[in-house]
PDB file of N, CA and C in Angstrom:
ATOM      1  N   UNK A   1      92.843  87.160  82.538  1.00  0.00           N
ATOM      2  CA  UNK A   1      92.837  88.463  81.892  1.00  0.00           C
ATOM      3  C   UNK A   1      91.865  89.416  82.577  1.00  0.00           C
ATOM      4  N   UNK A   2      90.964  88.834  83.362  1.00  0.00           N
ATOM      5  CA  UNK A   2      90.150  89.948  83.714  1.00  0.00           C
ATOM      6  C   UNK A   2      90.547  90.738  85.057  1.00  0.00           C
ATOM      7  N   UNK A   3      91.711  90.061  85.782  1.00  0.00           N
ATOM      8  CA  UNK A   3      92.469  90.860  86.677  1.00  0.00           C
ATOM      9  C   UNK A   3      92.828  91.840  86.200  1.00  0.00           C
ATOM     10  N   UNK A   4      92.987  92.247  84.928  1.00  0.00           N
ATOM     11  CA  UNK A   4      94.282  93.177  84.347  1.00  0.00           C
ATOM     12  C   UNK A   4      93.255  93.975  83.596  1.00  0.00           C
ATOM     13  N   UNK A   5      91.964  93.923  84.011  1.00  0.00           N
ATOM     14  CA  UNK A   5      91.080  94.931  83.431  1.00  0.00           C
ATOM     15  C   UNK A   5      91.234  96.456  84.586  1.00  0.00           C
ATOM     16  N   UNK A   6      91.412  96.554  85.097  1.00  0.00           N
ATOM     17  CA  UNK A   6      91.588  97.578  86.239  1.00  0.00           C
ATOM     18  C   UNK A   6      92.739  98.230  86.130  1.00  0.00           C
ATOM     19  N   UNK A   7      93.385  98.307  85.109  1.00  0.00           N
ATOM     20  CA  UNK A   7      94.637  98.530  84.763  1.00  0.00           C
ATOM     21  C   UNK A   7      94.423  99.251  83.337  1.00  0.00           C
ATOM     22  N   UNK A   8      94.142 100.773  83.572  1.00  0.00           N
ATOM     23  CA  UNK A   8      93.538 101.350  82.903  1.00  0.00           C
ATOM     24  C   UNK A   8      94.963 101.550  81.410  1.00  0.00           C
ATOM     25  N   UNK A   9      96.426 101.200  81.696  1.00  0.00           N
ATOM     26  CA  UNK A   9      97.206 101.306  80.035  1.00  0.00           C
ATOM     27  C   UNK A   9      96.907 100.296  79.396  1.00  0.00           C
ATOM     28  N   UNK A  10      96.744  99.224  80.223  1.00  0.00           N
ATOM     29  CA  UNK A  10      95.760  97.741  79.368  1.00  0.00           C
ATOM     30  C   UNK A  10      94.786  97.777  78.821  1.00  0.00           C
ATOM     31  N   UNK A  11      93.858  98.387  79.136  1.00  0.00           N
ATOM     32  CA  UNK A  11      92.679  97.951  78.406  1.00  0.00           C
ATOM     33  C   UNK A  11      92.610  98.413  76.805  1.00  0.00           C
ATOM     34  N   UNK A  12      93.070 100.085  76.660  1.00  0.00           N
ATOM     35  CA  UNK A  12      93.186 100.103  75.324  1.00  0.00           C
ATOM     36  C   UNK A  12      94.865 100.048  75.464  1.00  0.00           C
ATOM     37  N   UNK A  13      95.239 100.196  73.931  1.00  0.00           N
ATOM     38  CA  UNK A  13      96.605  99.750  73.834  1.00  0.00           C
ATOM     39  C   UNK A  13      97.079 101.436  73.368  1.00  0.00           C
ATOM     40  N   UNK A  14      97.662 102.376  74.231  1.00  0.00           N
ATOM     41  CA  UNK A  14      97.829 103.263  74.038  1.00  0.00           C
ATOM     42  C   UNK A  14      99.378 103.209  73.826  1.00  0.00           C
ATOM     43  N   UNK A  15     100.414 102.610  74.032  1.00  0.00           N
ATOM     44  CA  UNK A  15     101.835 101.873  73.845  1.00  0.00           C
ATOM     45  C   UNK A  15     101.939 101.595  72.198  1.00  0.00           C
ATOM     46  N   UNK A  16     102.584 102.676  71.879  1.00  0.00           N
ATOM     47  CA  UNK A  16     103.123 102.114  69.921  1.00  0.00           C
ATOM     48  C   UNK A  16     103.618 100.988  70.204  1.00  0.00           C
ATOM     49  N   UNK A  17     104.797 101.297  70.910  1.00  0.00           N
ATOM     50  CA  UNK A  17     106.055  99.586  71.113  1.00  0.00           C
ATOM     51  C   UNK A  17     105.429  98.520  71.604  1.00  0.00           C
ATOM     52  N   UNK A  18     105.517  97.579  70.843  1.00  0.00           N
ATOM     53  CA  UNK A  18     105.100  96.100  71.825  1.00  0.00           C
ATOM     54  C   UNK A  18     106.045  95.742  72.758  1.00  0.00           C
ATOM     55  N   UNK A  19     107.303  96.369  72.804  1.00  0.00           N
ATOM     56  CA  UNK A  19     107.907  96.389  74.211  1.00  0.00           C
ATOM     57  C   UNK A  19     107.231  96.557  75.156  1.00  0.00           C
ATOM     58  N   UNK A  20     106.929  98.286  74.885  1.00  0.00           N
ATOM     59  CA  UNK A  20     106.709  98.840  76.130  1.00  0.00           C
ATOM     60  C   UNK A  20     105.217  97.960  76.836  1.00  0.00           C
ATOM     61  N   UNK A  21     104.206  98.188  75.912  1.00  0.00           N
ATOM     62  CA  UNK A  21     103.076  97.350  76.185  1.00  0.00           C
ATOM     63  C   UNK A  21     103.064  96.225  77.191  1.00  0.00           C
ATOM     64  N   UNK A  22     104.419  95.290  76.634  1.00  0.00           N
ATOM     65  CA  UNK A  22     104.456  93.742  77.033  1.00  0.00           C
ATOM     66  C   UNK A  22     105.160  94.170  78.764  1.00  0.00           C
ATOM     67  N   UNK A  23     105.419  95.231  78.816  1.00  0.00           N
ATOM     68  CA  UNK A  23     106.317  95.670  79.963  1.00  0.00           C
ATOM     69  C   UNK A  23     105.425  95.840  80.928  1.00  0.00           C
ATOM     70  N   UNK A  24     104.419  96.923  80.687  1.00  0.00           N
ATOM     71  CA  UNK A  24     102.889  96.782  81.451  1.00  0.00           C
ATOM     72  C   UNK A  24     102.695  96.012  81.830  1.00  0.00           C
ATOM     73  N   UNK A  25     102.321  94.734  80.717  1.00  0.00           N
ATOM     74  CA  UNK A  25     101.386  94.014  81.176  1.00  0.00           C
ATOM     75  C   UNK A  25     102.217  92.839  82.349  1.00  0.00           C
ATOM     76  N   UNK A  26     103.326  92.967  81.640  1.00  0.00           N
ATOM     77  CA  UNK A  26     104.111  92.000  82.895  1.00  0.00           C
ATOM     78  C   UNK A  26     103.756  92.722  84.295  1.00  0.00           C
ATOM     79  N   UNK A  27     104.059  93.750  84.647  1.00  0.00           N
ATOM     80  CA  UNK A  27     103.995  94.798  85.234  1.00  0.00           C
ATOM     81  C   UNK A  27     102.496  94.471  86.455  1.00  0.00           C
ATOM     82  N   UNK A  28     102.116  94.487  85.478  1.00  0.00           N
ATOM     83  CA  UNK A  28     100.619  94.309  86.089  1.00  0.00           C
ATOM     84  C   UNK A  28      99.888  93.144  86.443  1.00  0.00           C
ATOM     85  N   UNK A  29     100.554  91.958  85.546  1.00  0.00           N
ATOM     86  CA  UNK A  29     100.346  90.545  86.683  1.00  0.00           C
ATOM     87  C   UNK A  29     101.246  90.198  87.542  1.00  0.00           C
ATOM     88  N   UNK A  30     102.160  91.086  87.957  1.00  0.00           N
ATOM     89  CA  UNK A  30     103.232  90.622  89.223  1.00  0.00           C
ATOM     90  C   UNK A  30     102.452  91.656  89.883  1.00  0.00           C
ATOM     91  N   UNK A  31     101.830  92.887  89.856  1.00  0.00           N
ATOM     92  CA  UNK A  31     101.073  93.395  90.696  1.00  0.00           C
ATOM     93  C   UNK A  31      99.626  92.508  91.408  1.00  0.00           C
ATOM     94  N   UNK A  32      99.153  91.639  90.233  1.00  0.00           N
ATOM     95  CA  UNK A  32      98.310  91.395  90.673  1.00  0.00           C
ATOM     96  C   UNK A  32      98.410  90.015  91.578  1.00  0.00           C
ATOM     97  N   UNK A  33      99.519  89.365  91.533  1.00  0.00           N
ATOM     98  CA  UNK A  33      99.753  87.993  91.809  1.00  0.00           C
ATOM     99  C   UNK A  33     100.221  88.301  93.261  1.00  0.00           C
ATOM    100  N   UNK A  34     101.090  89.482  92.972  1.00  0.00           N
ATOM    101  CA  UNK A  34     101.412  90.422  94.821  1.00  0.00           C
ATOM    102  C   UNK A  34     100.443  90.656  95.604  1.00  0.00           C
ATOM    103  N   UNK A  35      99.562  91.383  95.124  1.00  0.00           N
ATOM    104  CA  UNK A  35      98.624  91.368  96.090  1.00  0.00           C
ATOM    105  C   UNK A  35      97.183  90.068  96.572  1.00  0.00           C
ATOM    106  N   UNK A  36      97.173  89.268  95.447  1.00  0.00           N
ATOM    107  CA  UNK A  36      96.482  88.329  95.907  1.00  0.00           C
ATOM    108  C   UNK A  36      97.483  87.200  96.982  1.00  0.00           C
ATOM    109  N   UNK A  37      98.645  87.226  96.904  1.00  0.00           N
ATOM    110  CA  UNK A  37      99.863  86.452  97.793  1.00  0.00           C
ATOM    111  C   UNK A  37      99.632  86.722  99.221  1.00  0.00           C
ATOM    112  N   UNK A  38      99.834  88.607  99.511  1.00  0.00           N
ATOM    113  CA  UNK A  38      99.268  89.071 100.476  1.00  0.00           C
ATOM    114  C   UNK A  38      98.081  88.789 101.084  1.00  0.00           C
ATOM    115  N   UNK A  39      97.116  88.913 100.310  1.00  0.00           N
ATOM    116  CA  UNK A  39      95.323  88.856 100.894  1.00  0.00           C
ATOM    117  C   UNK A  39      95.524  87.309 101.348  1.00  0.00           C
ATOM    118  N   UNK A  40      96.371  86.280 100.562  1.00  0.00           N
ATOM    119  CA  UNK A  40      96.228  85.177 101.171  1.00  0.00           C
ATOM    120  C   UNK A  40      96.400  84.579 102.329  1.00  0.00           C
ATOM    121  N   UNK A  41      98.576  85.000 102.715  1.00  0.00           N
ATOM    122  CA  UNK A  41      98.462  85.375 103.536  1.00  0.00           C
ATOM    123  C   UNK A  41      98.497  85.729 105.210  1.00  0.00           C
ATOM    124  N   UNK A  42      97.609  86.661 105.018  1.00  0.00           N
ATOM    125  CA  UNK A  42      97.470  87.425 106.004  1.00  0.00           C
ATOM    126  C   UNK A  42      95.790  86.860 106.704  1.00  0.00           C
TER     127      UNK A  42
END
């Protein structure tokens, strides 16, 4: 979870829908799993 602190719609929950929210956050650990894949690597 603390990858997904830098991910400023995560931290507070500004998303009424728990859709949309859960969409983020998916959102944002395939971002983060992408770029640590990369840094690896390379």
């Amino acid at each position: 979870m603390s990858w997904l602190s830098g991910y400023r719609r995560l931290t507070h929950r500004y998303e009424r829908s728990c859709r949309n929210y859960l969409a983020f956050l998916r959102l944002a650990a395939g971002l983060c799993c992408y770029k640590r894949l990369v840094r690896l690597t390379s």
